[in-house]
Protein backbone atom coordinates (compact mmCIF):
# COMPACT_ATOMS: atom_id res chain seq x y z
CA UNK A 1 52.36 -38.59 86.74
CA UNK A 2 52.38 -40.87 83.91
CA UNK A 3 54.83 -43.77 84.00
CA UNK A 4 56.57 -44.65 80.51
CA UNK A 5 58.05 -47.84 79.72
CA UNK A 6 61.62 -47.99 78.57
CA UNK A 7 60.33 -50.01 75.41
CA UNK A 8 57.70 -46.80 74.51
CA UNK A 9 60.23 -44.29 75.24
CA UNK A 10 62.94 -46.44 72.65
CA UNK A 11 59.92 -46.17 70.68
CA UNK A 12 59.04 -42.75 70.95
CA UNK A 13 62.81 -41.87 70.06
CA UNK A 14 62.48 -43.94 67.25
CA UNK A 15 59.64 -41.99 65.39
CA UNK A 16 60.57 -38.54 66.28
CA UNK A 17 64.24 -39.75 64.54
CA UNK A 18 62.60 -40.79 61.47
CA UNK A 19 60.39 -37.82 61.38
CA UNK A 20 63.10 -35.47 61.42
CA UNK A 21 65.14 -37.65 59.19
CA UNK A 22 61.68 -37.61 56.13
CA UNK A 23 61.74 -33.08 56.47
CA UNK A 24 65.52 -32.90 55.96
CA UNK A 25 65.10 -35.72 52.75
CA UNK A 26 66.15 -34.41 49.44
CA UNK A 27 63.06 -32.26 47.76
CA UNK A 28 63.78 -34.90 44.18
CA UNK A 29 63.58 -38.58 45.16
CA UNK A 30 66.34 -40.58 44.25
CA UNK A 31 63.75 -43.43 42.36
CA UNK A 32 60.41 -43.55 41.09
CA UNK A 33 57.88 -42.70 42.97
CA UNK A 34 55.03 -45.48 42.21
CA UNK A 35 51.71 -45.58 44.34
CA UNK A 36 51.38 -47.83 46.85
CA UNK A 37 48.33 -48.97 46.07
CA UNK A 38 47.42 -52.16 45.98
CA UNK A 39 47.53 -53.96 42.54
CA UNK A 40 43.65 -55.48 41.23
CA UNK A 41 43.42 -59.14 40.50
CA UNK A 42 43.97 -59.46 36.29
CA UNK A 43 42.29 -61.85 34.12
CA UNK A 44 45.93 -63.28 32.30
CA UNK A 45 45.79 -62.59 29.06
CA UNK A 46 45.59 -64.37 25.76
CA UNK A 47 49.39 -65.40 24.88
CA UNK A 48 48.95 -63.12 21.83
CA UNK A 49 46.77 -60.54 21.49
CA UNK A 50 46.15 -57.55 24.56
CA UNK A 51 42.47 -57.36 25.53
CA UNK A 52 43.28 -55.23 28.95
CA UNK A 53 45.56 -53.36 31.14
CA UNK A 54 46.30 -56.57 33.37
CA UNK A 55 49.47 -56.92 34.92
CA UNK A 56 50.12 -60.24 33.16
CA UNK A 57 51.89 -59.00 29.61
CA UNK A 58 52.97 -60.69 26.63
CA UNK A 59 56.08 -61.29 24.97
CA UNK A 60 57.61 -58.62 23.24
CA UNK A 61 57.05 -59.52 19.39
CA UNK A 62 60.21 -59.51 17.18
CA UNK A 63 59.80 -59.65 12.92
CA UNK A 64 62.65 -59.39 10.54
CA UNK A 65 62.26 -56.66 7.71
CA UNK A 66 64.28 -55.13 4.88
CA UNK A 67 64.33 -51.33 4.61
CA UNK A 68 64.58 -49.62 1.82
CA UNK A 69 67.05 -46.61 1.94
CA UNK A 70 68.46 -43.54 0.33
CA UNK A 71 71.54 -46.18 -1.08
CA UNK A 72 70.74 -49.69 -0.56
CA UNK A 73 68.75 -51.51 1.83
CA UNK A 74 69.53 -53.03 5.50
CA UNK A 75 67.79 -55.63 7.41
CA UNK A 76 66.52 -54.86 10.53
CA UNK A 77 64.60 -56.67 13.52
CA UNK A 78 61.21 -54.58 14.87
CA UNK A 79 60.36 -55.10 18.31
CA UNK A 80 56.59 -54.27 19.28
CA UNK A 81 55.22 -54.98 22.73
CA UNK A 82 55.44 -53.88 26.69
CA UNK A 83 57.76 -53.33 28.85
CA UNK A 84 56.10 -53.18 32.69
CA UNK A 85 57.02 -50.42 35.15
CA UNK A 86 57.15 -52.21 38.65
CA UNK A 87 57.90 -50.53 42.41
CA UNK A 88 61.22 -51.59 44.54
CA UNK A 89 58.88 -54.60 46.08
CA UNK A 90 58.02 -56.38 42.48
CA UNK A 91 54.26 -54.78 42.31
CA UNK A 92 53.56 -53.93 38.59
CA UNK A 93 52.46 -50.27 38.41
CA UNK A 94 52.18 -49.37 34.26
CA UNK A 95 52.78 -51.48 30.95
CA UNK A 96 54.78 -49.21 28.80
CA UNK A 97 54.18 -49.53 24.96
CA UNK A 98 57.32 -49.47 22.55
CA UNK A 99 58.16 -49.95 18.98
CA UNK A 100 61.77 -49.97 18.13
CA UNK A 101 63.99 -50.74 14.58
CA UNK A 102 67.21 -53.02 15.37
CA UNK A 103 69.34 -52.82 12.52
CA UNK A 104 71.04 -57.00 12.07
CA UNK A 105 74.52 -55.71 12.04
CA UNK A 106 77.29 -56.87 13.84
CA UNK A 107 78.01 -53.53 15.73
CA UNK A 108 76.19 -54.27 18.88
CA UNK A 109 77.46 -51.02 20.09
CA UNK A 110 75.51 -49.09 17.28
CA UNK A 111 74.02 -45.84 18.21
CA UNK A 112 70.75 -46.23 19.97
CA UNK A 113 68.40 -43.26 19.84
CA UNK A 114 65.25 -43.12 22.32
CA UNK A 115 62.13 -40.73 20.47
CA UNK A 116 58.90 -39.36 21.48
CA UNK A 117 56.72 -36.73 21.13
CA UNK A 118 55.36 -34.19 23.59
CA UNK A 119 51.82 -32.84 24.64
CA UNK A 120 51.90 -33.76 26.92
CA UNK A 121 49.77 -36.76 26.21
CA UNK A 122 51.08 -37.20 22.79
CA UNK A 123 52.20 -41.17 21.36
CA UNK A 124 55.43 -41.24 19.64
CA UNK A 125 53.24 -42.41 16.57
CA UNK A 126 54.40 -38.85 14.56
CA UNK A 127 58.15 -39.30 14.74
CA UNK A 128 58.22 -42.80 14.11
CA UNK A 129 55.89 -42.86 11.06
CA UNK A 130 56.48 -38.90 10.50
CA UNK A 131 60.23 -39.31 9.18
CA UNK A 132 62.51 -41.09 11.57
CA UNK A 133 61.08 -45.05 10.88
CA UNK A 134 60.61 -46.78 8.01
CA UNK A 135 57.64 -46.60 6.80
CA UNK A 136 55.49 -43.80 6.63
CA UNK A 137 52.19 -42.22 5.20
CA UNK A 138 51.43 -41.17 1.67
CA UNK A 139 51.43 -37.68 1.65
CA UNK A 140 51.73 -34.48 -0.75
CA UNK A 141 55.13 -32.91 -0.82
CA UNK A 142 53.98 -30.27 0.99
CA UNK A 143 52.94 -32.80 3.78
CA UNK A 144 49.37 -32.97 3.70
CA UNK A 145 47.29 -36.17 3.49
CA UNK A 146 46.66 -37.85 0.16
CA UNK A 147 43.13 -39.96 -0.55
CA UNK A 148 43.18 -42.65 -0.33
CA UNK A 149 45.11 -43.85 2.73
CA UNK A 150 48.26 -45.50 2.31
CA UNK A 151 51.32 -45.67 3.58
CA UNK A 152 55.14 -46.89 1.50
CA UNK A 153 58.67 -47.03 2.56
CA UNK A 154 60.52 -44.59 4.11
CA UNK A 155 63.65 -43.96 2.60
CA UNK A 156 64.97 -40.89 4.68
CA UNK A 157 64.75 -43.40 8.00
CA UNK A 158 67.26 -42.29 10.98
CA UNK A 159 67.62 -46.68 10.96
CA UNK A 160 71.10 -46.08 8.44
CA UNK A 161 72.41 -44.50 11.19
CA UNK A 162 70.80 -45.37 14.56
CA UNK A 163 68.48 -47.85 16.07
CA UNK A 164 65.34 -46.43 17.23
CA UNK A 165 62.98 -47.23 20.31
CA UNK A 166 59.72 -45.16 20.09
CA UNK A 167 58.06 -44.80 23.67
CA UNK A 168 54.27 -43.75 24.70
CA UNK A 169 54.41 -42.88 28.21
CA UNK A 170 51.36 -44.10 30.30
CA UNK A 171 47.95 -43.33 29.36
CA UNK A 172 48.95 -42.57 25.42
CA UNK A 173 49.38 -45.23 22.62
CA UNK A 174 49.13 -48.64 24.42
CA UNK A 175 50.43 -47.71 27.06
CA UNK A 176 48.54 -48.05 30.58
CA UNK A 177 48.76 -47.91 34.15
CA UNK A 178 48.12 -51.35 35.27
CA UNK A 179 44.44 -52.35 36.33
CA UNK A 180 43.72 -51.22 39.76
CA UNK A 181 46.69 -48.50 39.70
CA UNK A 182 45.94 -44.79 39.73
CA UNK A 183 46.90 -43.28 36.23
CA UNK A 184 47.82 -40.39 37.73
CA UNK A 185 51.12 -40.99 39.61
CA UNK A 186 52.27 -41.03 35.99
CA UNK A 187 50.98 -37.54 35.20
CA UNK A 188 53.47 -34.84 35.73
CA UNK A 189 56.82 -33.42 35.20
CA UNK A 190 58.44 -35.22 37.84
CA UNK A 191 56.75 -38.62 37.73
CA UNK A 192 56.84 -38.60 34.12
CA UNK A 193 60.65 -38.15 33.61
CA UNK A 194 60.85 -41.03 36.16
CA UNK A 195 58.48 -43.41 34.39
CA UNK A 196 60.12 -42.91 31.25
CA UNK A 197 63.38 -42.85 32.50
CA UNK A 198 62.58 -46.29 34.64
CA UNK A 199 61.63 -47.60 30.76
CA UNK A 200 64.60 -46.50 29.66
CA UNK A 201 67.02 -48.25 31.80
CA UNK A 202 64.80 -51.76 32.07
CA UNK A 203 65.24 -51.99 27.89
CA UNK A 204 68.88 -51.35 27.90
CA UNK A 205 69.21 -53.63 30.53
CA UNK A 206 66.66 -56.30 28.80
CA UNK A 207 68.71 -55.89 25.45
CA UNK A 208 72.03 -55.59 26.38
CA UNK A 209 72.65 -52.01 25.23
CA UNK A 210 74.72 -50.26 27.78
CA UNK A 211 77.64 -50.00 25.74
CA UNK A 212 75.68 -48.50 23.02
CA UNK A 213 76.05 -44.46 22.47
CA UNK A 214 72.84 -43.43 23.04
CA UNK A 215 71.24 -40.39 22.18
CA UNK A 216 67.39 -38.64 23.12
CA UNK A 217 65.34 -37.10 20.68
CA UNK A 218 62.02 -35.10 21.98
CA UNK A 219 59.39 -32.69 20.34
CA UNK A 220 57.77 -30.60 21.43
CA UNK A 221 56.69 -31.04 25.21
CA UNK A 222 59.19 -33.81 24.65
CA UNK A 223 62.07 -31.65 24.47
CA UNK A 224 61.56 -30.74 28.48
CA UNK A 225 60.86 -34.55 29.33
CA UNK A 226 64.45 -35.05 27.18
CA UNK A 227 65.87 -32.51 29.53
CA UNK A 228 64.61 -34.02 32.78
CA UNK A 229 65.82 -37.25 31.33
CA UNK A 230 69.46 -36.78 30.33
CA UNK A 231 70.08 -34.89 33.91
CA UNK A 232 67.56 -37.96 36.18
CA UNK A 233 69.57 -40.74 33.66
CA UNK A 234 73.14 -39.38 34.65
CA UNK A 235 72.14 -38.64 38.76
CA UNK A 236 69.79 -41.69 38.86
CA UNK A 237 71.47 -44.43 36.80
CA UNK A 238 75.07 -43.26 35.98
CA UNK A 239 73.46 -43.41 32.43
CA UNK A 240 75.61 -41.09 30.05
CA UNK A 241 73.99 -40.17 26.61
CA UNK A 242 75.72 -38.90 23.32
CA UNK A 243 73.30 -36.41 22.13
CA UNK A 244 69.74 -34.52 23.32
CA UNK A 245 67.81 -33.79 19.86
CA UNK A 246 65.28 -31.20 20.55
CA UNK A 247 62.61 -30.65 17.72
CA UNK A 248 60.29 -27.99 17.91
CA UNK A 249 61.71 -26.64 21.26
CA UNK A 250 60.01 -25.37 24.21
CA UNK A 251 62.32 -26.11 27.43
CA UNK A 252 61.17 -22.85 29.22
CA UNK A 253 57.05 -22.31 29.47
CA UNK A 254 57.27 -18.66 30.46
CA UNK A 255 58.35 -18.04 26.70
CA UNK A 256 54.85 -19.06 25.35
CA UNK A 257 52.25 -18.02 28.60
CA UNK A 258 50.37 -15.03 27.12
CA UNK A 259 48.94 -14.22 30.72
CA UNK A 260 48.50 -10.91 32.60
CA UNK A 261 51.94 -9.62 34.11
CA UNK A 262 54.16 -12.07 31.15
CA UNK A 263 55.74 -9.95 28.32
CA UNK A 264 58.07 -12.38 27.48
CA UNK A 265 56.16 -13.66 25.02
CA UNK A 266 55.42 -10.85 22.79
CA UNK A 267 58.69 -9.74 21.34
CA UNK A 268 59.59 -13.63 21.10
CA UNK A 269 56.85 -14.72 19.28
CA UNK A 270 57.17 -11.41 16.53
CA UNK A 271 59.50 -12.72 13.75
CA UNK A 272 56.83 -15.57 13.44
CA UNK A 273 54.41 -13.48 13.43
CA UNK A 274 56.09 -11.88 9.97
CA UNK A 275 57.23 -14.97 8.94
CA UNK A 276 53.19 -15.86 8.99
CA UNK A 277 52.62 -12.63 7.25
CA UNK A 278 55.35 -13.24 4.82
CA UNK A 279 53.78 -16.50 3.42
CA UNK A 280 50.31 -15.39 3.13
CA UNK A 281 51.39 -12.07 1.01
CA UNK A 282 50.48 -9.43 4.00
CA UNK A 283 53.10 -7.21 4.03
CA UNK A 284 54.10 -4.32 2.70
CA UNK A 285 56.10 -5.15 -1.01
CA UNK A 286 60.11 -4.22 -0.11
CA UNK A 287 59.65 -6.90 2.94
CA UNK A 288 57.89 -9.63 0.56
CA UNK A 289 60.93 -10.01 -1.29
CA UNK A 290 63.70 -12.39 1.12
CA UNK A 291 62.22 -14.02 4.05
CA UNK A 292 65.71 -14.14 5.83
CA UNK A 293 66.33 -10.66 5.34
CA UNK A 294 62.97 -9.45 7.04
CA UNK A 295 63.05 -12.08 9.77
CA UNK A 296 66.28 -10.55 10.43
CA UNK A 297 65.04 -6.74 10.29
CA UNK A 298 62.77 -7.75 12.72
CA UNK A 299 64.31 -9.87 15.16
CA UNK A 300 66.72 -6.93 16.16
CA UNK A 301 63.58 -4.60 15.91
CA UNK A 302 61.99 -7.54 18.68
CA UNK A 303 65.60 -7.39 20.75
CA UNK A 304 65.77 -3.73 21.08
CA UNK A 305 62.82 -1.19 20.34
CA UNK A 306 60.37 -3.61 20.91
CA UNK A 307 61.44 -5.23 23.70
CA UNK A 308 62.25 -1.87 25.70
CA UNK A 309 58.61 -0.29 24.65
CA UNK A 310 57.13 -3.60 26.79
CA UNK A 311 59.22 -3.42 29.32
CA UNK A 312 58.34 0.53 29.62
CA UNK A 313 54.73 -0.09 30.50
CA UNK A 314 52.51 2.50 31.60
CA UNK A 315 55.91 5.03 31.39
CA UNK A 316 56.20 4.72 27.22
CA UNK A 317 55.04 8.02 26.01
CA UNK A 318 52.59 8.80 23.25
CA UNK A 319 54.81 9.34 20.69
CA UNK A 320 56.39 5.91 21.30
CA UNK A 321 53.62 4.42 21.59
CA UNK A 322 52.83 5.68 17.72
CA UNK A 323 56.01 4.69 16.41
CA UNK A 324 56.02 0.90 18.07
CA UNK A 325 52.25 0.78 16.46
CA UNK A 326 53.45 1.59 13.46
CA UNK A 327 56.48 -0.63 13.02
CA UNK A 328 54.48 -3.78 14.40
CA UNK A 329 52.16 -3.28 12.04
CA UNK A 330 54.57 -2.88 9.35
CA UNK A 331 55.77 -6.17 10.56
CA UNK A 332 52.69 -8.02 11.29
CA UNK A 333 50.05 -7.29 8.43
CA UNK A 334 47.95 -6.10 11.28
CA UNK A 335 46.06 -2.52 11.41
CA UNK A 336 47.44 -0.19 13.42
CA UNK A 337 43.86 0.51 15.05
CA UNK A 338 43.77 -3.20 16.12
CA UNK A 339 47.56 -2.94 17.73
CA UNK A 340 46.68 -0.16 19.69
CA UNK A 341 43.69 -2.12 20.81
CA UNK A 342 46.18 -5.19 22.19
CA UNK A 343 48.18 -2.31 23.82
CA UNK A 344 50.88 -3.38 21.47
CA UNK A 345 51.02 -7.06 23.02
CA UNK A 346 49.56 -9.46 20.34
CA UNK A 347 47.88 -12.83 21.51
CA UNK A 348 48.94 -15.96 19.11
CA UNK A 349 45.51 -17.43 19.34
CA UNK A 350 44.25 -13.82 18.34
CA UNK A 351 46.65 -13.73 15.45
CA UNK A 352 45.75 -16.72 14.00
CA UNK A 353 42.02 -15.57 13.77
CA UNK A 354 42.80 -11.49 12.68
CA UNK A 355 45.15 -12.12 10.45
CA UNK A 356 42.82 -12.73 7.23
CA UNK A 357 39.54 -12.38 9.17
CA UNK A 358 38.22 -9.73 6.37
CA UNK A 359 38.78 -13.25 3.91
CA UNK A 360 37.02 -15.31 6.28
CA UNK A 361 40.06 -17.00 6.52
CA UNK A 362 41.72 -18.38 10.05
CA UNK A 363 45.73 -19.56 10.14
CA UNK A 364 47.30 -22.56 12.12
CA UNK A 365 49.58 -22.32 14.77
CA UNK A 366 51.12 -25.86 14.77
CA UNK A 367 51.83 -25.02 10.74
CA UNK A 368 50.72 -21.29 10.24
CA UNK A 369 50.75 -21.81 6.39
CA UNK A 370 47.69 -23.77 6.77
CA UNK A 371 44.27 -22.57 6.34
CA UNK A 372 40.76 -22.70 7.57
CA UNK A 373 37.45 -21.48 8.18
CA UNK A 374 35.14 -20.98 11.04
CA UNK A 375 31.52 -21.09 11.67
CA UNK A 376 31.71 -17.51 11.34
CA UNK A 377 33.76 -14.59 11.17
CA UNK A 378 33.56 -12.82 14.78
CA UNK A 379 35.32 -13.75 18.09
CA UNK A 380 38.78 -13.77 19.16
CA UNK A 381 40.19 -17.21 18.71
CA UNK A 382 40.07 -19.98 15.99
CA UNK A 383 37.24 -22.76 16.49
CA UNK A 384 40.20 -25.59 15.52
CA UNK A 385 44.07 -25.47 14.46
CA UNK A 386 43.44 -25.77 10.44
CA UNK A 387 47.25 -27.56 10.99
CA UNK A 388 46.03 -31.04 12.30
CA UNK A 389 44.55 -32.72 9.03
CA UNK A 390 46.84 -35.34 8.98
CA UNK A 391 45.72 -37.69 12.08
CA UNK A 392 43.58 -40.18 9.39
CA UNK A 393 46.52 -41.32 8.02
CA UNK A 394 48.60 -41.66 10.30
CA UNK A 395 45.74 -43.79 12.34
CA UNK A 396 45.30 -45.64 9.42
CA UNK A 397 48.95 -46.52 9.12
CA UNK A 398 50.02 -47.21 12.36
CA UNK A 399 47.28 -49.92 13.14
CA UNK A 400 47.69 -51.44 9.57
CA UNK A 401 51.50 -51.73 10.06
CA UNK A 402 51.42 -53.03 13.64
CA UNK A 403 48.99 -55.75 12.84
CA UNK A 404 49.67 -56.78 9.24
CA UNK A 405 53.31 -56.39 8.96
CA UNK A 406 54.72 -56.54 12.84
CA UNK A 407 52.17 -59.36 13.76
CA UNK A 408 51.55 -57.25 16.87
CA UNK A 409 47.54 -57.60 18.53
CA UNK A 410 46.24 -55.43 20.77
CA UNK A 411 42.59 -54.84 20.82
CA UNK A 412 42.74 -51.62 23.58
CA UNK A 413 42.30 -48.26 21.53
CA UNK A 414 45.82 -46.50 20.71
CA UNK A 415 45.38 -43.23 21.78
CA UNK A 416 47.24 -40.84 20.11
CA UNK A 417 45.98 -37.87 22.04
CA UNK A 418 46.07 -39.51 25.79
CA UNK A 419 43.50 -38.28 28.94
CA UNK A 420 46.69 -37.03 30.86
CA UNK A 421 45.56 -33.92 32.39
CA UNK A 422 45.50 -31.98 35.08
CA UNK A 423 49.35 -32.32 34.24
CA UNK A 424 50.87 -32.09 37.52
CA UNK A 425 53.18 -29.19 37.77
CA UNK A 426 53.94 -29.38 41.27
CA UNK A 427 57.97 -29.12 41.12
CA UNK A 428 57.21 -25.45 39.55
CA UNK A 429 54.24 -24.53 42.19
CA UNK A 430 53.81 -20.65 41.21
CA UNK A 431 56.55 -20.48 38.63
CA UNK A 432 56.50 -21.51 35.22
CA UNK A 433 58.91 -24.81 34.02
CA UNK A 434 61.99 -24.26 33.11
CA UNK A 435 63.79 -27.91 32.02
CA UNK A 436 66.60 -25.39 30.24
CA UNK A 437 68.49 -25.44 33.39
CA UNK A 438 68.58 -29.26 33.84
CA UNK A 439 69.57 -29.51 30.69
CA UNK A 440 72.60 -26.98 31.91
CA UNK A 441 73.48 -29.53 34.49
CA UNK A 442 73.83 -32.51 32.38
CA UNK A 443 75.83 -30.61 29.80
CA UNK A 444 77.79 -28.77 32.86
CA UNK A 445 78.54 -32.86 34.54
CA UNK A 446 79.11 -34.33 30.85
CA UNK A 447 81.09 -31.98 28.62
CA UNK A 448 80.59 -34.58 25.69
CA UNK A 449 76.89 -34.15 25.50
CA UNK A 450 75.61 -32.48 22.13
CA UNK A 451 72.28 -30.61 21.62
CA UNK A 452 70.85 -30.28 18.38
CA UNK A 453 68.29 -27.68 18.04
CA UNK A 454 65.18 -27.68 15.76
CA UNK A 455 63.01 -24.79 14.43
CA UNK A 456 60.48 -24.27 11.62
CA UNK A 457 60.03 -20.86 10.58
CA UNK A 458 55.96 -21.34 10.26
CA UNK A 459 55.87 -23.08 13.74
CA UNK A 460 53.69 -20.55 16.08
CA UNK A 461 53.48 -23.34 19.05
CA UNK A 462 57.30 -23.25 19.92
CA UNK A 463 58.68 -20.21 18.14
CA UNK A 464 62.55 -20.58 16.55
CA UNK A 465 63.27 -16.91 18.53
CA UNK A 466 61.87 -18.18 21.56
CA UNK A 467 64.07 -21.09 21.29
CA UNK A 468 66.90 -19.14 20.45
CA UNK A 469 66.48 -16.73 23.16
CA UNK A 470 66.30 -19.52 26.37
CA UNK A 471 69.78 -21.38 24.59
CA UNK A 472 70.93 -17.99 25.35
CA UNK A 473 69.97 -17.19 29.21
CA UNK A 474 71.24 -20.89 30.01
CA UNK A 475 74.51 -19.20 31.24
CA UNK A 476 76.74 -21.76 29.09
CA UNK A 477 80.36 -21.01 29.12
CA UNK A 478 82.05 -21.03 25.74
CA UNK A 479 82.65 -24.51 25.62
CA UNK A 480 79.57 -25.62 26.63
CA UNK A 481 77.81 -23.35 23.60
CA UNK A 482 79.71 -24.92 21.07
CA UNK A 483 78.06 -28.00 21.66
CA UNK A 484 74.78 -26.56 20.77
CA UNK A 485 73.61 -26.46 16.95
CA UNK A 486 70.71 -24.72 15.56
CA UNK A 487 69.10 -26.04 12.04
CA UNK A 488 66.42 -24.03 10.44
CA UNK A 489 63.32 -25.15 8.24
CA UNK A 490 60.45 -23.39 6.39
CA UNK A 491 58.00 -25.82 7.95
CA UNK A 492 55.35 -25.89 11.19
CA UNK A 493 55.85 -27.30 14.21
CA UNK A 494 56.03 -30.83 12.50
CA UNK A 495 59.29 -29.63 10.25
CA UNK A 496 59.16 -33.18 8.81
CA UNK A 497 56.02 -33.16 6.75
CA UNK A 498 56.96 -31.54 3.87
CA UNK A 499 59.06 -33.81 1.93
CA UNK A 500 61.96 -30.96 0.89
CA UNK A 501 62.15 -30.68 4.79
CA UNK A 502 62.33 -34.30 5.88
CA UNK A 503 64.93 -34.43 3.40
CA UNK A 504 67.22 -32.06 4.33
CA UNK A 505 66.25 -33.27 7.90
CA UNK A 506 67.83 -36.08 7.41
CA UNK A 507 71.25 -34.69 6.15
CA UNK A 508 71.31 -33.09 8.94
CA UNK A 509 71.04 -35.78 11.07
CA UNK A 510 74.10 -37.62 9.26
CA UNK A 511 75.94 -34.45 10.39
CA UNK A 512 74.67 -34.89 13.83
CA UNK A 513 75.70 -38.30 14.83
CA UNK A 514 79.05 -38.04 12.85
CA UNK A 515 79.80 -35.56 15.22
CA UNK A 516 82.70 -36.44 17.94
């Protein structure tokens, strides 16, 4: 018989407690979750200029600016630099790259509005220079990029009525896990809300900004990080926020999977579909003449034929079948014999190449207006998006700007399309995300948050209806809806790159923070 000491069986009590305390934890940790690996020696850097991802960081640089606005002008301080993501025992895990606009007023409790894009793996580089800071690119008025590069004042900035801090999360911009630390504990839903959020908190703190009303403003894949945030910020950090800004929407995933067993999709994505059709002239003439009255034809054609003819399957009979052909290819500019070949369920990558394939022309789905050609005129799919022409001058403004007029060095590459992926998913293991319901939570625990809403007509990455149709399966009570506002644009997924857009954009916005 074996003879246990009192000390080992204290011990032995000890670890089976702790054990059974870790399975019964809570499934969301209540902080970041950082690596515990162990931080590589860094080279300190030059005082000035950013030669690697060491741990040793400079100052945060600071340059005073006018901006030029719709009425008047206003000073304004620009902050460029790092803040550093560290674990609970001081070990610095990721330098996080910001640039923010500080209006010099005397209202240090000013609205201050946090603003990035999506991807993920997406810098914040389009809605800073793409209409919400001020300066940005040279373009046409329809938003395309004008030879030669150049860039001029803004004068639709958000600045007249908000500060602005414009975040890259790690691995995108300059932003960076720090040398020796696995990039990856940054990569995911979860760990990416908390990174961000950890930012978030460590600049308000740094520059005094609690009392400030604050407000979020996400596209794209940014609009479910702005949903994770405003819920994590409120449990995590008692941090309330004004207003969630979600441009270019996509809070639940299962409204843009096209995969095996996943209707959803199909009537949701329709009305852009026609709204596609509309602007390149392929439909028939009595729908040609008002978009709004066709896209609303067929979004109660999506809601109610359509919709039940999917969810029939195998059971719809022939003559349905016919009659659902026909209609959706009234609505689509698509043959009937090619419908019936996508068994009345059309793929958005597929679109984009049928569409005008007897032109030898392809459509975009970040701006379906857009054009383009591929190497030939067979296949399924689109060789690129015909959308993204506009990355030269946006590169070519951004470095210019930080360099010549913020006085801001960094020799690492900004990466405006980061190596993020595999994304890790692992909160939503066999399901798809859905951030729509923590965005429920924070509006159900702070009755004062708004949500502003976002669509472009032409945008066939997060589709207006789809938008439109998770706002309504959030199960918000009456109160909680009128909160919500929906603004509409005849733009792509970028709504801001036509000028007329931006424009109007930006009266919108006045409406938006005005709001109580």
């Amino acid at each position: 018989m074996i003879k246990l000491s009192i000390a080992t069986i204290i011990a032995v009590i000890i670890f089976f407690g702790n054990l059974q305390a870790q399975s019964l934890a809570p499934v969301i940790p209540k902080g970041p979750q950082y690596s515990k690996s162990k931080s590589a020696v860094s080279i300190p850097l030059d005082s000035t200029v950013v030669t690697s991802n060491s741990m040793f960081i400079p100052d945060v640089v600071e340059t005073k600016h006018i901006a030029k606005l719709r009425k008047g002008t206003l000073s304004y301080t620009a902050q460029s630099g790092y803040i550093q993501l560290k674990d609970e025992e001081g070990n610095p895990k990721g330098n996080v790259f910001f640039m923010a606009y500080i209006a010099n007023s005397p209202d240090k409790n000013r609205p201050l509005t946090f603003a990035f894009n999506g991807g993920p793996g997406s810098a914040s580089v389009w809605v800073n220079l793409g209409f919400m800071g001020p300066k940005r690119p040279v373009l046409t008025d329809g938003g395309d990029a004008a030879y030669p590069y150049d860039y001029t004042d803004n004068p639709e900035t958000w600045l007249d009525k908000t500060d602005m801090v414009f975040i890259d999360p790690i691995s995108t911009g300059y932003s960076r896990a720090v040398t020796g630390e696995d990039p990856k504990q940054f990569h995911g839903f979860v760990e990416d809300v908390q990174s961000v959020a950890d930012f978030m908190r460590l600049y308000v703190t740094k520059y005094e900004r609690w009392n400030s009303k604050k407000y979020i403003m996400g596209e794209s894949y940014g609009t479910p990080r702005a949903a994770g945030l405003v819920q994590y910020m409120q449990n995590r950090y008692s941090m309330y926020f004004d207003g969630v800004i979600m441009l270019s929407s996509i809070l639940n995933m299962q409204t843009a999977r096209f995969e095996i067993g996943n209707d959803l999709p199909y009537h949701l994505f329709l009305p852009t579909y026609t709204a596609t059709a509309f602007y390149h002239k392929q439909l028939d003439e009595d729908l040609q003449k008002d978009l709004q009255a066709t896209l609303k034809e067929v979004e109660h054609f999506a809601n109610t034929e359509y919709l039940l003819a999917l969810n029939k399957g195998s059971d719809i009979t022939d003559q349905e079948f016919e009659e659902i052909t026909r209609k959706l290819a009234r609505y689509t500019g698509l043959s009937a014999a090619y419908i019936k070949e996508t068994n009345l369920r059309i793929n958005i990558h597929k679109f984009c190449k049928e569409l005008r394939r007897d032109e030898g022309i392809t459509v975009g789905r970040l701006d379906s207006r857009s054009v383009g050609r591929d190497y030939d005129d067979t296949g399924e799919r689109t060789e690129f998006d015909p959308a993204g022409k506009t990355a030269g001058t946006f590169a070519s403004a951004l470095n210019h700007i930080l360099r010549a007029e913020l006085n801001y060095k960094n020799d690492l590459p900004y990466d405006f399309s980061g190596s993020v992926h595999p994304w890790n998913y692992n909160n939503v293991q066999n399901k798809y995300l859905n951030a729509s319901e923590l965005l429920r939570q924070a509006m159900a625990k702070n009755p004062d948050l708004k949500v502003w809403v976002i669509a472009g007509y032409y945008d066939l990455a997060t589709p207006y209806h789809a938008a439109e149709y998770v706002f309504k399966h959030m199960n918000l009570r009456p109160e909680q809806s009128k909160q919500v506002s929906f603004t509409y644009y005849e733009a792509g997924h970028m709504v801001y790159m036509p000028k007329n857009c931006m424009i109007k954009l930006n009266l919108d916005a006045d409406e938006f923070y005005k709001k109580k």
